[in-house]
Protein backbone atom coordinates (compact mmCIF):
# COMPACT_ATOMS: atom_id res chain seq x y z
CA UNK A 1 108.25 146.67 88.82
CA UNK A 2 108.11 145.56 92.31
CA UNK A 3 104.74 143.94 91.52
CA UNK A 4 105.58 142.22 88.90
CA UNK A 5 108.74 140.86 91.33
CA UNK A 6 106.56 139.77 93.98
CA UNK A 7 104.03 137.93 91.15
CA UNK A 8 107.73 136.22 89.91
CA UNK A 9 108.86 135.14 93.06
CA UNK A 10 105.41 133.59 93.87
CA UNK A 11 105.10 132.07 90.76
CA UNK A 12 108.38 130.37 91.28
CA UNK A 13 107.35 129.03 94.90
CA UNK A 14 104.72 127.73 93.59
CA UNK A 15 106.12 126.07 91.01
CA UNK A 16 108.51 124.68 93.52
CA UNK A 17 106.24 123.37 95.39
CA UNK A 18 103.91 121.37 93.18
CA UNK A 19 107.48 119.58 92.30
CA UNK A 20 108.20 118.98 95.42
CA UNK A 21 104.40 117.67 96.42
CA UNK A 22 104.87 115.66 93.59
CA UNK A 23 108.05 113.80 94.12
CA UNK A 24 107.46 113.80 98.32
CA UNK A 25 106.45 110.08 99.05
CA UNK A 26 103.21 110.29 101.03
CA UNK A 27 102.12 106.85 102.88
CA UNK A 28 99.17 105.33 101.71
CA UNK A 29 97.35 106.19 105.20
CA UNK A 30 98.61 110.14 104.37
CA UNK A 31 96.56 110.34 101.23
CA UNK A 32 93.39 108.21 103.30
CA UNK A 33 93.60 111.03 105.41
CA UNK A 34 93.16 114.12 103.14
CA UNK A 35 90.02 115.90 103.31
CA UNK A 36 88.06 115.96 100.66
CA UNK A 37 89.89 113.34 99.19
CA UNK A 38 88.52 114.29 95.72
CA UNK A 39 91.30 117.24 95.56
CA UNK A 40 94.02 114.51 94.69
CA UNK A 41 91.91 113.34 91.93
CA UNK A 42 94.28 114.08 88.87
CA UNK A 43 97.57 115.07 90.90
CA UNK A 44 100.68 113.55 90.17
CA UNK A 45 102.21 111.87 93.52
CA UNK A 46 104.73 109.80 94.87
CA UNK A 47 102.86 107.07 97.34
CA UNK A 48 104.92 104.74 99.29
CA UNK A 49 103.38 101.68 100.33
CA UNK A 50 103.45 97.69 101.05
CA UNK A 51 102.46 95.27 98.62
CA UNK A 52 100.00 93.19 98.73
CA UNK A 53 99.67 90.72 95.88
CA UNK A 54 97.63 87.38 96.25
CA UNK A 55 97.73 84.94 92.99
CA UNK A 56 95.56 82.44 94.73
CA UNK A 57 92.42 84.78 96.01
CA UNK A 58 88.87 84.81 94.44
CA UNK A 59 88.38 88.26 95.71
CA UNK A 60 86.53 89.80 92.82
CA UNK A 61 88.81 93.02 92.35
CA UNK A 62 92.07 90.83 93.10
CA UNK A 63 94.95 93.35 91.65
CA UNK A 64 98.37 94.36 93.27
CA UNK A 65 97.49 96.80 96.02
CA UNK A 66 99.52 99.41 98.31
CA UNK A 67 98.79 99.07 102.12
CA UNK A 68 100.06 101.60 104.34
CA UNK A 69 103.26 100.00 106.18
CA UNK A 70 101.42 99.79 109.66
CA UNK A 71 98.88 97.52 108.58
CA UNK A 72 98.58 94.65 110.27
CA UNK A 73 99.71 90.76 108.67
CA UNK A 74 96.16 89.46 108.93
CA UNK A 75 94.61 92.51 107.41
CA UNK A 76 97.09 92.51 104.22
CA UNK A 77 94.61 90.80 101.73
CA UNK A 78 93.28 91.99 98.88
CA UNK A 79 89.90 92.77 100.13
CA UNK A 80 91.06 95.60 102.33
CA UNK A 81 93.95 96.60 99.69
CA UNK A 82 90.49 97.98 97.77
CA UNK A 83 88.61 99.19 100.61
CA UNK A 84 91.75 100.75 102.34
CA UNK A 85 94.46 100.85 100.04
CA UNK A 86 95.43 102.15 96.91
CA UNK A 87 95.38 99.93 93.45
CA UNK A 88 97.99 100.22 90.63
CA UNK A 89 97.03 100.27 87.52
CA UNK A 90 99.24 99.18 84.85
CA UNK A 91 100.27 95.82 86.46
CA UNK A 92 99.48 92.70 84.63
CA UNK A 93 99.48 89.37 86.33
CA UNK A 94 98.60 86.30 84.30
CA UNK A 95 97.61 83.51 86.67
CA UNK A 96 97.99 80.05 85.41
CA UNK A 97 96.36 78.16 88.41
CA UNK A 98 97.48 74.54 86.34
CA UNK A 99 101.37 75.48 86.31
CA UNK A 100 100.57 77.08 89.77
CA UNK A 101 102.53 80.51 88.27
CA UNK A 102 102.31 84.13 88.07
CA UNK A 103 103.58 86.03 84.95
CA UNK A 104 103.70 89.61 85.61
CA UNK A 105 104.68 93.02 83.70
CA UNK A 106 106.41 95.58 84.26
CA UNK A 107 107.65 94.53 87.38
CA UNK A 108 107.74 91.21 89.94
CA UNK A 109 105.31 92.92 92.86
CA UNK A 110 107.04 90.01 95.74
CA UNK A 111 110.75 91.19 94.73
CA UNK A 112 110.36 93.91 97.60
CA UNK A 113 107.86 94.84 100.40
CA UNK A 114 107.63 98.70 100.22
CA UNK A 115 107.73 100.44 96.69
CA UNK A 116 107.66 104.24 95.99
CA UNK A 117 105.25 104.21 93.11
CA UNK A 118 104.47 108.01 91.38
CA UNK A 119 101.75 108.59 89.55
CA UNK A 120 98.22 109.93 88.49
CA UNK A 121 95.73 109.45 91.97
CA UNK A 122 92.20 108.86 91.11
CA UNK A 123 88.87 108.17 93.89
CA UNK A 124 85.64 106.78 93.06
CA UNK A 125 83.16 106.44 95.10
CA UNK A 126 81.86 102.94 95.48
CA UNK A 127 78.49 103.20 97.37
CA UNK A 128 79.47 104.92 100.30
CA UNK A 129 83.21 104.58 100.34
CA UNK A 130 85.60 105.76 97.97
CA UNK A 131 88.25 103.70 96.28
CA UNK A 132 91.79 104.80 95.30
CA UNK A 133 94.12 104.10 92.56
CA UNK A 134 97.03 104.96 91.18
CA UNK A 135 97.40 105.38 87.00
CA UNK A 136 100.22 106.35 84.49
CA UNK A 137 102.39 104.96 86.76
CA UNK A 138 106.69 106.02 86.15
CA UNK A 139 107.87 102.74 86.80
CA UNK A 140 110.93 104.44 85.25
CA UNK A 141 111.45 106.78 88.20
CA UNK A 142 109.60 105.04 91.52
CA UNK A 143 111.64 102.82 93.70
CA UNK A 144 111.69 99.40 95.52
CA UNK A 145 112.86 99.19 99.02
CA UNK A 146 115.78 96.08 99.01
CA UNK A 147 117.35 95.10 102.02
CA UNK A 148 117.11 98.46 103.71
CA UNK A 149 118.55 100.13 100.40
CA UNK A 150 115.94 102.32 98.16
CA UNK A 151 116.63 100.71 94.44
CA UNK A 152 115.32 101.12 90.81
CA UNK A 153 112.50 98.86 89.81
CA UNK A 154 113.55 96.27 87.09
CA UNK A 155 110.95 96.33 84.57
CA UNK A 156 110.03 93.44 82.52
CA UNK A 157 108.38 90.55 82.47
CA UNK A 158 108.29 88.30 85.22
CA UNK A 159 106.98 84.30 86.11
CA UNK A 160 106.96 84.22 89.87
CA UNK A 161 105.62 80.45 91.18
CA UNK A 162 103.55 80.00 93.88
CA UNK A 163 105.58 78.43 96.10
CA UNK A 164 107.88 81.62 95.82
CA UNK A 165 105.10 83.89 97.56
CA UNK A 166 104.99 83.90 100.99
CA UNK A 167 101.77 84.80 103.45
CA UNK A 168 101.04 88.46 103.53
CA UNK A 169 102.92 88.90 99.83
């Protein structure tokens, strides 16, 4: 009986403790910095993060990126959001160059700098390096950092002009 109490009562820490790992915001240079980074392939997390979104760059892989919150303004491009950050999948943004607009879904990625995003981490390795990303994304349950205040993300669809973004968004 006592066995089978111990076996309980580690089964319930455990427990415990993926939910905890998987609703504990990690920053973006956290989950860089986990060795080997292929055990977060498939874990559910919560990554917190700046970010970056650029409408008007070529970059090949342009998508909306996390950046840790330490990086600096004339590194937050696109470029090193796939070398260095993390990518979220499951963000659309239509660019019409001619009406100089974005239309995005599920959310508007300039509302807010820093965003609690939880989902599915995934690494590839790309040559030498390894990429991250982030997939089946809650939307439903991650946050956007307004004004100092932690806030639910409105989902929808969103047309964000140009002249809205600013440098660095």
């Amino acid at each position: 009986m006592f066995l089978f109490g111990v076996i309980l009562i580690t089964a319930i820490g455990a427990v415990s403790y993926k939910v905890w790992q998987q609703n504990h915001p990690m920053e973006v240079n956290e989950m860089w910095q986990v060795e080997p980074r292929y055990s977060l392939a498939g874990e559910t997390r919560t990554v917190r993060g700046d970010v970056i979104f650029d409408p008007e760059s070529d970059f090949q892989f342009n998508a909306v990126y996390l950046l840790d919150a330490s990086t600096s303004v004339e590194n937050r491009v696109p470029e090193n959001g796939f070398w260095f950050g993390i990518r979220i999948e499951g963000v659309t943004c239509d660019i019409d160059q001619t009406a100089r607009v974005a239309t995005c879904e599920p959310f508007d990625p300039t509302r807010a700098s820093t965003y609690e995003l939880k989902g599915t981490l995934n690494v590839e390795a790309v040559g030498k390096k390894d990429i991250l990303w982030l997939s089946n994304v809650d939307f439903e349950h991650s946050r956007q950092l307004v004004n100092g205040e932690w806030q639910p993300i409105p989902l929808g669809e969103f047309i964000i002009p140009f002249e809205d973004l600013q440098p660095g968004d």
